[in-house]
N, C-alpha and C. Protein backbone atom coordinates (compact mmCIF):
# COMPACT_ATOMS: atom_id res chain seq x y z
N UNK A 1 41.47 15.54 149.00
CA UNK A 1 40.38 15.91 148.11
C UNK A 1 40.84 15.76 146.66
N UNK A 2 39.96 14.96 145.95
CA UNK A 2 40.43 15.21 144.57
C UNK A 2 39.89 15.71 143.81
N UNK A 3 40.17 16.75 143.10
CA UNK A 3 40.13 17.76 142.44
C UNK A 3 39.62 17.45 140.46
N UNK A 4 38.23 17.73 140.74
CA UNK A 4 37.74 17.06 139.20
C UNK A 4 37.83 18.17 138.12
N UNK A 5 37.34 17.59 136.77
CA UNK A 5 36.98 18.73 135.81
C UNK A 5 35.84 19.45 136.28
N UNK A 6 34.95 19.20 136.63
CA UNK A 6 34.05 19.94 137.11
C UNK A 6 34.42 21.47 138.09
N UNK A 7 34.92 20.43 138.94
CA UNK A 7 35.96 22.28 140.24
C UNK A 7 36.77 22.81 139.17
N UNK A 8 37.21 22.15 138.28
CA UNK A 8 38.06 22.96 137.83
C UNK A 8 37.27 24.50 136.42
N UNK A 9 36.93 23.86 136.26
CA UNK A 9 35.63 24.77 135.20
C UNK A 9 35.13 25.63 136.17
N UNK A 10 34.38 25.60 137.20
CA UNK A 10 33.82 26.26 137.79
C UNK A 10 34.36 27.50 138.57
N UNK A 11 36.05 26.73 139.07
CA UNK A 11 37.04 27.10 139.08
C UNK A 11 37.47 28.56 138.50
N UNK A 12 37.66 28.13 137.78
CA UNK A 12 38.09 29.02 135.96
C UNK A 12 37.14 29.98 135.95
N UNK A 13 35.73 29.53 136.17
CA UNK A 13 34.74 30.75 136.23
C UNK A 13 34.77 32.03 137.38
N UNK A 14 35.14 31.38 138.13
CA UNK A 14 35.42 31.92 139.40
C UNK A 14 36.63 32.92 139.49
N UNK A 15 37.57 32.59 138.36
CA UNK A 15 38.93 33.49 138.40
C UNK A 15 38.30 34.63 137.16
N UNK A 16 37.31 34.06 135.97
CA UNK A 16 37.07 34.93 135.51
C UNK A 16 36.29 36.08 135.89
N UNK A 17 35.53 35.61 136.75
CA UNK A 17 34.43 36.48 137.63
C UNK A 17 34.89 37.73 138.22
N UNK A 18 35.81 37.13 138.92
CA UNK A 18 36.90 37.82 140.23
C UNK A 18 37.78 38.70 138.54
N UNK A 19 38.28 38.29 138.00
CA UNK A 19 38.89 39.40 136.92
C UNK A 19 38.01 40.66 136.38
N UNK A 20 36.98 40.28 136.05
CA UNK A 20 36.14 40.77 135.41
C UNK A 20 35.31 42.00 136.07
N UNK A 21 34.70 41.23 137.29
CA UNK A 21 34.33 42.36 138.10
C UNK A 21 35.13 43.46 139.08
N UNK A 22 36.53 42.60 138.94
CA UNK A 22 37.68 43.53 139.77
C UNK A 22 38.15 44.30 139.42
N UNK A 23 38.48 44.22 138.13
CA UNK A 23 38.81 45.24 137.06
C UNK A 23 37.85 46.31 136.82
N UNK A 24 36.62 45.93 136.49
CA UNK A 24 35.57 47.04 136.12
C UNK A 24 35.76 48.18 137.02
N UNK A 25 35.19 47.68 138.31
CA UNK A 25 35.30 48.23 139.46
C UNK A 25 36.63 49.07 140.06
N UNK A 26 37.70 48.36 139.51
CA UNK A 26 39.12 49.76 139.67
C UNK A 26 39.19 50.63 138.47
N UNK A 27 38.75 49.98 137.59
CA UNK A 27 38.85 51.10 136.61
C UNK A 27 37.72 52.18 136.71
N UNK A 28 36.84 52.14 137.25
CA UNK A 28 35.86 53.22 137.21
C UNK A 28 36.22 53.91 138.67
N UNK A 29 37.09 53.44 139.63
CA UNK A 29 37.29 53.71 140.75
C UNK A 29 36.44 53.85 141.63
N UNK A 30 35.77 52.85 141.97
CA UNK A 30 34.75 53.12 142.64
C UNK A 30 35.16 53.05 144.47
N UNK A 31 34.86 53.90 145.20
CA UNK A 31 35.60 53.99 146.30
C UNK A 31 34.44 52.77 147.41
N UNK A 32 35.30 52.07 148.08
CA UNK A 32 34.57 51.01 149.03
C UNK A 32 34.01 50.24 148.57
N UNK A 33 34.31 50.03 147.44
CA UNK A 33 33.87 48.30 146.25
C UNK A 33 35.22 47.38 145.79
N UNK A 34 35.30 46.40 145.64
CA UNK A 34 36.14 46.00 145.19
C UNK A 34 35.84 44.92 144.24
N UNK A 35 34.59 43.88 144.65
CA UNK A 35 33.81 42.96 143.72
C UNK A 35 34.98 42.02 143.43
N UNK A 36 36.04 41.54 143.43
CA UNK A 36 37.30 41.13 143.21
C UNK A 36 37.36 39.68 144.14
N UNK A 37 36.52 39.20 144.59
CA UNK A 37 36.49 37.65 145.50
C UNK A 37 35.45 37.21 145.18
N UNK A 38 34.35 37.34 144.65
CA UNK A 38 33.47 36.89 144.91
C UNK A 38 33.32 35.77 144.25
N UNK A 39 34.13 35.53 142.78
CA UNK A 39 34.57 34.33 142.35
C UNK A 39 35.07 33.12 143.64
N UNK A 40 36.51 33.56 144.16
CA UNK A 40 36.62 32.93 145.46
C UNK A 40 35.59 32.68 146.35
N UNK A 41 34.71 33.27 146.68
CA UNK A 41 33.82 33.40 147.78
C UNK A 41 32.64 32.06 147.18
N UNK A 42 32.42 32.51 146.04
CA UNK A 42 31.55 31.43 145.42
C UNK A 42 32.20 29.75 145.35
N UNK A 43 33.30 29.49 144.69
CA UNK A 43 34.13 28.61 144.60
C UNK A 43 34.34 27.86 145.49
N UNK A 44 34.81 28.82 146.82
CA UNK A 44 35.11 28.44 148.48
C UNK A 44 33.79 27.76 149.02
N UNK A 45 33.03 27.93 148.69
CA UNK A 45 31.42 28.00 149.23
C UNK A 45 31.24 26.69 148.58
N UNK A 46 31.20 26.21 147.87
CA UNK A 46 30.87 25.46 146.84
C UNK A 46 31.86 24.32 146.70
N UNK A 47 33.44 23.93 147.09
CA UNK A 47 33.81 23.14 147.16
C UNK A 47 34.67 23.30 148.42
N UNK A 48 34.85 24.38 149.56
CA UNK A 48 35.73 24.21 150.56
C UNK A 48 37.02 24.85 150.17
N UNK A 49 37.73 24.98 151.15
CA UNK A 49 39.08 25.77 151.33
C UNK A 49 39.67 25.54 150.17
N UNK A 50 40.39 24.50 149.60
CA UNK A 50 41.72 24.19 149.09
C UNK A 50 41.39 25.08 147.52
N UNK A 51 40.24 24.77 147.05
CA UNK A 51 39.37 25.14 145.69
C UNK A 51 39.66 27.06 145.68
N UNK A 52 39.10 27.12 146.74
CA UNK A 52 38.99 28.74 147.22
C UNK A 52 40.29 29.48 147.40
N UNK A 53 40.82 28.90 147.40
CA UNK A 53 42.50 29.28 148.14
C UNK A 53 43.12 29.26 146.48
N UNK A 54 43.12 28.33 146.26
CA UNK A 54 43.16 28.11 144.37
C UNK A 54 43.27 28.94 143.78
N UNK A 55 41.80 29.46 143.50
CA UNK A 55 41.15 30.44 143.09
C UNK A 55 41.49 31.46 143.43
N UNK A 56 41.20 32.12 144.51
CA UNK A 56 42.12 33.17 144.74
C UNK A 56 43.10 33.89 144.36
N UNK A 57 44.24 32.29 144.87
CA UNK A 57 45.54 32.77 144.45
C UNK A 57 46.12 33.08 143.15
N UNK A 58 45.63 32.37 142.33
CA UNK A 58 45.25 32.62 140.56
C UNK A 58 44.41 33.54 140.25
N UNK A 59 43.80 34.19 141.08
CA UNK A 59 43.47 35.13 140.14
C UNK A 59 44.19 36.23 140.19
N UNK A 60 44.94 36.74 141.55
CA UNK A 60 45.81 37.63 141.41
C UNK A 60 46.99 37.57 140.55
N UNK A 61 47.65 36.79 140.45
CA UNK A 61 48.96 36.11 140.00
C UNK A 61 47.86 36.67 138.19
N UNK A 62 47.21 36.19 137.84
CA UNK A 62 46.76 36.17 136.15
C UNK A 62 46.44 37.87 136.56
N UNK A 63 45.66 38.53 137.53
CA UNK A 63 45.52 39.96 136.73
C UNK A 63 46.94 40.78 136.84
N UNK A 64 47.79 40.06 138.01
CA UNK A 64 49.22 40.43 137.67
C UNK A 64 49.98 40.58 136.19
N UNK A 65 49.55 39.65 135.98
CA UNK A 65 50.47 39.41 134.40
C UNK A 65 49.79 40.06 133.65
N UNK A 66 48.23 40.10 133.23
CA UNK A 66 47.33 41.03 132.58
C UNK A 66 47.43 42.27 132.88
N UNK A 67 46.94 42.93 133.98
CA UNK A 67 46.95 44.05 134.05
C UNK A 67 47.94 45.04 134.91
N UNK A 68 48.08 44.40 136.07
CA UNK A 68 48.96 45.59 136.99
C UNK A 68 49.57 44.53 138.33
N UNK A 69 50.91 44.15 137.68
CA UNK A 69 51.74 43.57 138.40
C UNK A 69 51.98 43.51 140.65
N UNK A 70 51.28 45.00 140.79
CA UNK A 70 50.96 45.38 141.88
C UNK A 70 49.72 44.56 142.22
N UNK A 71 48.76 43.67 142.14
CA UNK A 71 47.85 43.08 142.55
C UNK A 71 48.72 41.56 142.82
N UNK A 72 49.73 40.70 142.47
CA UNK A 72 50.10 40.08 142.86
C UNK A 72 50.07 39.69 144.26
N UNK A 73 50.74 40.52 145.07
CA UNK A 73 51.40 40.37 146.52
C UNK A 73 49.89 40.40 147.25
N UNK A 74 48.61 40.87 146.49
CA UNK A 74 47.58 40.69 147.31
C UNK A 74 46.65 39.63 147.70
N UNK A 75 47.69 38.79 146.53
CA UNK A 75 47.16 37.02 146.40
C UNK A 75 46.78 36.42 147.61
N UNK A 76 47.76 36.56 148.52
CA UNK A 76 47.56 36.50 150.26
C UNK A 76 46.07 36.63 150.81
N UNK A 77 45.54 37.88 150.47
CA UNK A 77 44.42 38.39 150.36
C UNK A 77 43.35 37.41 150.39
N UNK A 78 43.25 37.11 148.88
CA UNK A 78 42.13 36.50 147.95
C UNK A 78 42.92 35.23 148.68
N UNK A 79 43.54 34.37 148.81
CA UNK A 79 43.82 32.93 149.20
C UNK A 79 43.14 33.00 150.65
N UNK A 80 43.29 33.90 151.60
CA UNK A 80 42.73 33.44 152.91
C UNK A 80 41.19 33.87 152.89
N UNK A 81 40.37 34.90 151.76
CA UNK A 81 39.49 34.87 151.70
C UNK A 81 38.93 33.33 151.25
N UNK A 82 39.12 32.39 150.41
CA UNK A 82 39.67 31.39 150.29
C UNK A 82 38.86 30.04 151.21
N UNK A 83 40.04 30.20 151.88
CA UNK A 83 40.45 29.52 153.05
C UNK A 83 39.19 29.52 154.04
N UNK A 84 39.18 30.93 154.26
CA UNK A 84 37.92 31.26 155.85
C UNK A 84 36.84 30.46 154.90
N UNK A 85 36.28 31.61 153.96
CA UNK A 85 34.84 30.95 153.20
C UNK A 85 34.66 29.59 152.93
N UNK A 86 35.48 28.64 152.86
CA UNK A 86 35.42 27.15 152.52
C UNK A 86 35.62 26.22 153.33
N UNK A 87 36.65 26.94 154.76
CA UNK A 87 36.23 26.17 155.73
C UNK A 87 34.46 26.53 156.41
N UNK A 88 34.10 27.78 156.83
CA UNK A 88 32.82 28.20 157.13
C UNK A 88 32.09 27.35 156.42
N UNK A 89 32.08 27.52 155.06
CA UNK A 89 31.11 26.64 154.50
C UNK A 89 30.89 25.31 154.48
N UNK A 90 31.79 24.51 154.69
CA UNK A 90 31.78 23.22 154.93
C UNK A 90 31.32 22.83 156.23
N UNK A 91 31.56 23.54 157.31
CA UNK A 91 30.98 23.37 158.42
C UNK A 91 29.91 23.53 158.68
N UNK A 92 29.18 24.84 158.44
CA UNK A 92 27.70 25.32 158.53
C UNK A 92 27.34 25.41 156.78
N UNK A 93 27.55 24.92 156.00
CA UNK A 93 26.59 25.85 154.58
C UNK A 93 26.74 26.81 154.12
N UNK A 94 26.34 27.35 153.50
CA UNK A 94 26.50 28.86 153.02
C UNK A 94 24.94 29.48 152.69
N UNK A 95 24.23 29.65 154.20
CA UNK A 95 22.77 30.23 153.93
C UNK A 95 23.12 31.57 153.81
N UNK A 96 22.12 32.54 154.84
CA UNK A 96 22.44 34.03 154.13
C UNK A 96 23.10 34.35 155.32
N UNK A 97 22.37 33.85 156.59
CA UNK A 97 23.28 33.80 158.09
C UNK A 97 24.25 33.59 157.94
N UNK A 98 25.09 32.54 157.46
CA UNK A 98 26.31 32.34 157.52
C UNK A 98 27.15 33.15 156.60
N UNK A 99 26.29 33.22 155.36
CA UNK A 99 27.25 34.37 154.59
C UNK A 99 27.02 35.99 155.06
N UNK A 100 26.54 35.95 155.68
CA UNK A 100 26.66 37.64 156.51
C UNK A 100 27.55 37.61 157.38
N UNK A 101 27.97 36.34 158.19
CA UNK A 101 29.16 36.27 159.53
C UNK A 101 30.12 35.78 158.53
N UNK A 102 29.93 35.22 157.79
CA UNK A 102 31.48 35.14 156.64
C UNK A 102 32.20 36.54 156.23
N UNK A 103 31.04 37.16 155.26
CA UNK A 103 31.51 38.62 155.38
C UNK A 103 31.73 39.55 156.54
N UNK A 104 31.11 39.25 157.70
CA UNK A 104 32.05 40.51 158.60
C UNK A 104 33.21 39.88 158.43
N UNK A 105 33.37 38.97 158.98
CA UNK A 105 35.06 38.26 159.41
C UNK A 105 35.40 38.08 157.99
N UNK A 106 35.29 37.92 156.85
CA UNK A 106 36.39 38.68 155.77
C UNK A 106 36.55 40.16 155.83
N UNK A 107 35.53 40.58 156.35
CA UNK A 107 35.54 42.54 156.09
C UNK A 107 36.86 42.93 157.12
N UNK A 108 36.94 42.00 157.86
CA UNK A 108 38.07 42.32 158.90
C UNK A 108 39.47 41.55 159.07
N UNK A 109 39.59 40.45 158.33
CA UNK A 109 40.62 39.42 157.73
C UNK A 109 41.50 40.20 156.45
N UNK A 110 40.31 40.42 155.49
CA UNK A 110 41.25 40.72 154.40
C UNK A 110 41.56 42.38 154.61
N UNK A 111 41.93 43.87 155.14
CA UNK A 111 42.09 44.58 155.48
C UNK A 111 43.34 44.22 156.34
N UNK A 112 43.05 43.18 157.40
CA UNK A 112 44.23 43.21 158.09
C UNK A 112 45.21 42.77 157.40
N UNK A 113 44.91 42.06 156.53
CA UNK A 113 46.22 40.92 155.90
C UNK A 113 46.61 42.36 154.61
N UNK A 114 45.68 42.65 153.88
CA UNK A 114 46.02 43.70 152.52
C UNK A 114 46.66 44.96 153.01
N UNK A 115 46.51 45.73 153.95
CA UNK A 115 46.96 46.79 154.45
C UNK A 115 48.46 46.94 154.44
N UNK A 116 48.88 46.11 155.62
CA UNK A 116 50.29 45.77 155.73
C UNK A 116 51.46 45.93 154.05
N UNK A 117 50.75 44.93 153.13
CA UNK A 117 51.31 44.39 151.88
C UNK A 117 51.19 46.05 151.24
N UNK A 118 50.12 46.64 151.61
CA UNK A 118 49.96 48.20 150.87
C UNK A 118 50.72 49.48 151.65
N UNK A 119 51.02 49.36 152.32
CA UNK A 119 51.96 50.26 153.12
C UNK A 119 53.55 49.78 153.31
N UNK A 120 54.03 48.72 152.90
CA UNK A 120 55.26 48.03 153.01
C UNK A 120 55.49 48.45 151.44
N UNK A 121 54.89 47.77 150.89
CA UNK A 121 54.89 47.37 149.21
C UNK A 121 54.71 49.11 148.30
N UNK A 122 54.02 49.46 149.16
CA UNK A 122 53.28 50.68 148.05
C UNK A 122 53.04 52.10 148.61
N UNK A 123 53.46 52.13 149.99
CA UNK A 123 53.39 53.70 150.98
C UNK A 123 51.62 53.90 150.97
N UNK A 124 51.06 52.77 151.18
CA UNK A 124 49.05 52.97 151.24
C UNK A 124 48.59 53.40 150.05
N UNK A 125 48.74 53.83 149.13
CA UNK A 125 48.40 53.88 147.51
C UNK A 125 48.48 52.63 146.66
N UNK A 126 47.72 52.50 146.17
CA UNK A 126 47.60 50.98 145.46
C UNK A 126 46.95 51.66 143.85
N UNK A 127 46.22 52.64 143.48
CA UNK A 127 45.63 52.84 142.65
C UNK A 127 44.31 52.49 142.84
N UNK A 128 43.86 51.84 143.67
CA UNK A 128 42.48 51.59 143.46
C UNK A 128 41.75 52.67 143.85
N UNK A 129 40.29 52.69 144.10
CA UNK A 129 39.27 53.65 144.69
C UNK A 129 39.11 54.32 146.12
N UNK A 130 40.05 53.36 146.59
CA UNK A 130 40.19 53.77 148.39
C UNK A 130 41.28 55.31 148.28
N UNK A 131 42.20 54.95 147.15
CA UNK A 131 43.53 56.10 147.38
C UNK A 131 42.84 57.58 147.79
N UNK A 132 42.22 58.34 147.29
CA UNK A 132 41.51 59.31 147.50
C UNK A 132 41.44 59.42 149.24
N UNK A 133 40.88 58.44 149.72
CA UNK A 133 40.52 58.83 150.91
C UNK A 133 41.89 58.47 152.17
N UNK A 134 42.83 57.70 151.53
CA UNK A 134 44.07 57.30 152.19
C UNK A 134 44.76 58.69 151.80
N UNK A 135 44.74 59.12 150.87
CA UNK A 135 45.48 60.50 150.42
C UNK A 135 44.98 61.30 151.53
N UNK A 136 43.53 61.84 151.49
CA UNK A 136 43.27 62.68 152.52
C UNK A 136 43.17 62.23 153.99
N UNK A 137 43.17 61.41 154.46
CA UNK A 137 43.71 60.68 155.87
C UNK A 137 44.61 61.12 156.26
N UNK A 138 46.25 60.82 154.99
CA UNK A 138 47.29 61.37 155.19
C UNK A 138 47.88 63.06 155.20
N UNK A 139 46.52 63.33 154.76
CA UNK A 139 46.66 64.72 154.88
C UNK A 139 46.40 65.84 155.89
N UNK A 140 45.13 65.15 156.75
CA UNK A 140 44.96 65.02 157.79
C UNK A 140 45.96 65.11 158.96
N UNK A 141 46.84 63.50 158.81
CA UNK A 141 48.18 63.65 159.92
C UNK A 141 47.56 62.79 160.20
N UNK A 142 46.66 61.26 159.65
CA UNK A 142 46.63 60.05 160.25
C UNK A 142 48.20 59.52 160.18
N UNK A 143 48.44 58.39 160.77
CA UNK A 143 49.92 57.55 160.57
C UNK A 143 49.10 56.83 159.57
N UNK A 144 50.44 56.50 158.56
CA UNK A 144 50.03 55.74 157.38
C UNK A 144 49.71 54.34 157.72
N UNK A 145 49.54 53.48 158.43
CA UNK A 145 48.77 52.30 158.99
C UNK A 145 47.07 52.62 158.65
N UNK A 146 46.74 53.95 159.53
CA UNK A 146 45.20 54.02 159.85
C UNK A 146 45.67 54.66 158.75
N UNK A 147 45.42 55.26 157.85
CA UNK A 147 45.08 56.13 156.60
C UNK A 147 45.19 54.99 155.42
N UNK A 148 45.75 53.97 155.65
CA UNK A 148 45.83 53.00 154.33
C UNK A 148 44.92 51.74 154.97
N UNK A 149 44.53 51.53 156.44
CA UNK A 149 43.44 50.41 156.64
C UNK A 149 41.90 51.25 157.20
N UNK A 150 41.93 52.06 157.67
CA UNK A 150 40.56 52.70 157.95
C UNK A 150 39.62 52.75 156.50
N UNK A 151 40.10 53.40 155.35
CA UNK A 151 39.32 53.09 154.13
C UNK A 151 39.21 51.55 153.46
N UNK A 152 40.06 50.97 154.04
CA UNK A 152 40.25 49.40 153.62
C UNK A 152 39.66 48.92 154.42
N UNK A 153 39.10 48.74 155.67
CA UNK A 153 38.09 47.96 156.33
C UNK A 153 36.44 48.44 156.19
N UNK A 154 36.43 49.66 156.08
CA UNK A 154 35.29 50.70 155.85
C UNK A 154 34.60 50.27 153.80
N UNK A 155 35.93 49.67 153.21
CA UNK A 155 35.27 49.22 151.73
C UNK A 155 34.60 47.61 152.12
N UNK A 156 35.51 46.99 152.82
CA UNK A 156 35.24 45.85 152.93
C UNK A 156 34.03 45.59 153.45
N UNK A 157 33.81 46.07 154.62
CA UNK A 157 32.08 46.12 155.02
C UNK A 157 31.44 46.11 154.55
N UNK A 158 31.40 46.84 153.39
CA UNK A 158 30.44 46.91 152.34
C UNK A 158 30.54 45.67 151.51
N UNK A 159 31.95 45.48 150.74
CA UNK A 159 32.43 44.67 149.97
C UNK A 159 31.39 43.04 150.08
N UNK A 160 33.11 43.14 151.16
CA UNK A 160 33.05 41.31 151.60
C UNK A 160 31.30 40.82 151.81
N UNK A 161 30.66 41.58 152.78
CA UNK A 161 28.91 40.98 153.15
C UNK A 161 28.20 41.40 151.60
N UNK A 162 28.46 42.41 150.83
CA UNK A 162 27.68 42.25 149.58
C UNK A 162 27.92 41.21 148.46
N UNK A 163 29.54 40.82 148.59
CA UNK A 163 29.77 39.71 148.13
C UNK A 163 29.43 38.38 148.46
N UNK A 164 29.45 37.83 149.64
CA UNK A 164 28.74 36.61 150.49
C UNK A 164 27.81 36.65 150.23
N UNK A 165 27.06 37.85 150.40
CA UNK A 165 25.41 37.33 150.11
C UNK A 165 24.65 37.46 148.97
N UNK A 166 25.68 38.02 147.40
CA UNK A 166 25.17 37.79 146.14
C UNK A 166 25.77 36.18 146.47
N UNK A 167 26.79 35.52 146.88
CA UNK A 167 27.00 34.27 146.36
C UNK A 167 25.89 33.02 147.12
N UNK A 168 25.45 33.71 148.68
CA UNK A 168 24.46 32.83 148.99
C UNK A 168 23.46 32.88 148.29
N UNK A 169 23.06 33.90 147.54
CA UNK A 169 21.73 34.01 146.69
C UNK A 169 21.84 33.26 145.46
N UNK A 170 22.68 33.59 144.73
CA UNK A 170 23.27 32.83 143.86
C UNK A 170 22.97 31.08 143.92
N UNK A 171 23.69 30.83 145.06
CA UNK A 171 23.80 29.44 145.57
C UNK A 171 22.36 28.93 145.71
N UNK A 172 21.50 29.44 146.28
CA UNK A 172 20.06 29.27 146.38
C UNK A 172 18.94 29.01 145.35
N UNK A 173 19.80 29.65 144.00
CA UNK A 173 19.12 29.70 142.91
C UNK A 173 19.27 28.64 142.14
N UNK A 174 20.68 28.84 142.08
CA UNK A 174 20.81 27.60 140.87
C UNK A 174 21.00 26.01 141.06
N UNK A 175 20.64 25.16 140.35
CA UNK A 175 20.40 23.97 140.57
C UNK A 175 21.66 23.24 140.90
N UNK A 176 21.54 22.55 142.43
CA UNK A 176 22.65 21.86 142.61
C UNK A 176 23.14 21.21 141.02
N UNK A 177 22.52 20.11 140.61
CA UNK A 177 22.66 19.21 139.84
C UNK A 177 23.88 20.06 138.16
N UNK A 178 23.48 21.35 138.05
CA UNK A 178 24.25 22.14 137.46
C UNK A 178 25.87 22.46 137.99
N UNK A 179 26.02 22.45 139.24
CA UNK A 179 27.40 22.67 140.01
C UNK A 179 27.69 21.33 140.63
N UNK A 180 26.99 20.53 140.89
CA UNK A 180 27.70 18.88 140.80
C UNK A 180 27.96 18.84 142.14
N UNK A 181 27.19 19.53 142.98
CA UNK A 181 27.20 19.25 144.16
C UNK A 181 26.07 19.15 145.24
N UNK A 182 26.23 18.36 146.46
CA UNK A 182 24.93 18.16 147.36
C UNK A 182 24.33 19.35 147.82
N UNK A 183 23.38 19.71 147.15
CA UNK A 183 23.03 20.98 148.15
C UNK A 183 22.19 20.68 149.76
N UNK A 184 23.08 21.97 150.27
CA UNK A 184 23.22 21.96 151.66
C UNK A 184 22.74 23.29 151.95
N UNK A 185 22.13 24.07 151.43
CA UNK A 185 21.61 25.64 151.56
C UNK A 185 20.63 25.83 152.62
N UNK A 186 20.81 26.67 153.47
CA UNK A 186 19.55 26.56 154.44
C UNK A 186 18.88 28.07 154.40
N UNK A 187 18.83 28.57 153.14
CA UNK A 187 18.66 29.99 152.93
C UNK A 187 17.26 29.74 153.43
């Protein structure tokens, strides 16, 4: 695949997106939001894996260096969100069907993959909006596995399918001829 100015701008928008709304959203702590892919999710959708994976992975790595060095290692994360959304999309489109079965299976991809990196890396505290409820899990007498992924799959549900399906809507709206690509939408 070769990789134009065009992906790449759009690209760029996509890492700003994912900064912008990821940040807001930890800083106000909002518990079971994260808004933090949807740049990827859009990107992935829109040119396929390699773009999405890209994206992703840059955007953690840049809010690393910007803001909190601890979002790095979650690059993993955002790259296989990536990955799934851009292969899915290339195969079937990105209507609202497909971005609703995109988001379960990210709601349950990225939890499995982020959890691990947050309990190895960080004892299930990350700072974000979930800690609260991983705190009281652990207070409880969950094992720190389920107390750092039960609120992490339980955000994502929400997350990942509200994210897919602002980007299928999105996608629906705006004019192929603006994103430089064939539209294929079967919203």
């Amino acid at each position: 695949m070769k990789i134009t100015s065009r992906m790449m701008l759009i690209g760029a928008f996509g890492i700003a997106l994912n900064l912008v709304l990821g940040t807001t959203v930890s800083m106000l702590k909002i518990p079971l939001l994260f808004l933090d892919t949807i740049g990827t999710i859009f990107v992935a959708a829109l040119f396929g894996p390699l773009m999405g994976a890209i994206t992703g992975g840059l955007t953690n790595v840049i809010q690393g260096i910007i803001t909190n060095p601890a979002d790095i290692p979650f690059a993993l994360v955002n790259i296989v969100v990536g990955i799934v959304t851009g292969l899915i999309a290339k195969k079937f489109g990105f209507s609202y069907k497909t971005a609703l079965i995109t988001g379960l299976i990210l709601s349950v991809a990225a939890p499995l993959i982020g959890t691990p990196i947050a309990v190895w890396l960080y004892g299930g505290l990350t700072g974000g909006g979930t800690d609260f409820l991983v705190a009281w899990m652990l207070a409880a007498g969950h094992k720190i596995f389920t107390a750092a992924f039960i609120p992490r799959i339980t955000g994502n549900f929400v997350d990942k399918i509200a994210s897919a399906l602002l980007v299928a809507f999105l996608l629906t709206r705006l004019p192929a001829s603006t994103l430089g690509v064939k539209s294929n939408q079967n919203a």
